[in-house]
Protein backbone atom coordinates (compact mmCIF):
# COMPACT_ATOMS: atom_id res chain seq x y z
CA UNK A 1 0.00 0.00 0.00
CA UNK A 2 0.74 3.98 -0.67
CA UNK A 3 2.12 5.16 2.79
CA UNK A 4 2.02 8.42 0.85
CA UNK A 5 -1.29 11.19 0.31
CA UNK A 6 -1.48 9.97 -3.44
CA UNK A 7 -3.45 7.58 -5.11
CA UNK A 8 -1.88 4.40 -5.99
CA UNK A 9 -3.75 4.12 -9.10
CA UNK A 10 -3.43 7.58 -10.43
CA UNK A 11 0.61 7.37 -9.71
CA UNK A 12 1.06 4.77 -11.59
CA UNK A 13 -1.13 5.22 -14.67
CA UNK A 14 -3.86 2.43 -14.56
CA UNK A 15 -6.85 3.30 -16.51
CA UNK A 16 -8.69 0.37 -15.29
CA UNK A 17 -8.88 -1.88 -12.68
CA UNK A 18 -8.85 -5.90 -13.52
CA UNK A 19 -11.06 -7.87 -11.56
CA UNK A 20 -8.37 -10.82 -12.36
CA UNK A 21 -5.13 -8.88 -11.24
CA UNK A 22 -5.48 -10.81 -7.78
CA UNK A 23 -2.28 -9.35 -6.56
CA UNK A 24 -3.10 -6.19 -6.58
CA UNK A 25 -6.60 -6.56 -5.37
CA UNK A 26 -5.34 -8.06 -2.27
CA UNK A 27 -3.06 -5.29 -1.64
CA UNK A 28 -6.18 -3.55 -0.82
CA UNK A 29 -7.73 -6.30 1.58
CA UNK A 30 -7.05 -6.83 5.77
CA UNK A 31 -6.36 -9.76 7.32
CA UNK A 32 -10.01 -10.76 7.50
CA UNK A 33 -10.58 -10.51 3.57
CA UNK A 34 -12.74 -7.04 3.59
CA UNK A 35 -12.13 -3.91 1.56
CA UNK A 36 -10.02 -1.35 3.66
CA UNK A 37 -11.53 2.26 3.49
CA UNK A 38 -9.82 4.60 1.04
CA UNK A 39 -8.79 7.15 3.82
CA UNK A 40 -6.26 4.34 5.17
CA UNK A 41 -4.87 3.06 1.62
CA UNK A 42 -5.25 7.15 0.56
CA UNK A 43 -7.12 5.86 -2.68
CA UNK A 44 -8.64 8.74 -5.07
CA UNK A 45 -13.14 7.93 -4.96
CA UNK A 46 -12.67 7.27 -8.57
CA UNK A 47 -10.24 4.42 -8.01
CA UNK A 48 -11.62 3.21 -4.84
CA UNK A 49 -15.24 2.98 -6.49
CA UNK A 50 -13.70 1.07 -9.22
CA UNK A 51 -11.46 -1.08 -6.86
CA UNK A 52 -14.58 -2.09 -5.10
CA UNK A 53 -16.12 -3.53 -7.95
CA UNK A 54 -13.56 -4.80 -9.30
CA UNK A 55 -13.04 -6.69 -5.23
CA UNK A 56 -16.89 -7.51 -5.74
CA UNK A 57 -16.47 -9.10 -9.42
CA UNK A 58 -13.21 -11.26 -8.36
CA UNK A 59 -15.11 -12.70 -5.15
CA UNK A 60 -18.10 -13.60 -7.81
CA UNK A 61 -15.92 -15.80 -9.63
CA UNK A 62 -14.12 -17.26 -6.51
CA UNK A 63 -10.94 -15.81 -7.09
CA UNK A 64 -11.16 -13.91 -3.88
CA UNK A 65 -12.80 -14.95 -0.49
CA UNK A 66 -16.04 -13.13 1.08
CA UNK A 67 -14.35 -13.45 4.58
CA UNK A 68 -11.34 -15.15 5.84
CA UNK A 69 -11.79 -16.51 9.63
């Protein structure tokens, strides 16, 4: 995660956010397997609205848990 005020997504250039990059979606994930709130991972609303969905589409499809515990 971006210990710094700027969005991860916007740094680096990534127009959209792919529901099958696991890596990166669990980057933005705690320990329990829930979506951590944009003021802690300092996420612009664009990216964090698409990050959700993205989270949302990849647990759909099993490639991501609901809840770990």
């Amino acid at each position: 995660m971006n210990s710094s005020k700027q969005c991860h997504f916007c740094t680096n250039n990534v127009r959209d956010i792919d529901y099958k990059d696991i890596a990166t979606l669990k980057e933005f994930l705690d320990p329990h397997a829930r979506i951590i709130k944009h003021r802690k991972t300092s996420v612009c609303s664009k990216h964090q609205r698409s990050l959700a969905t993205a989270i949302k589409r990849a647990r759909e499809l099993a490639l991501l848990p609901y809840l770990i515990g």
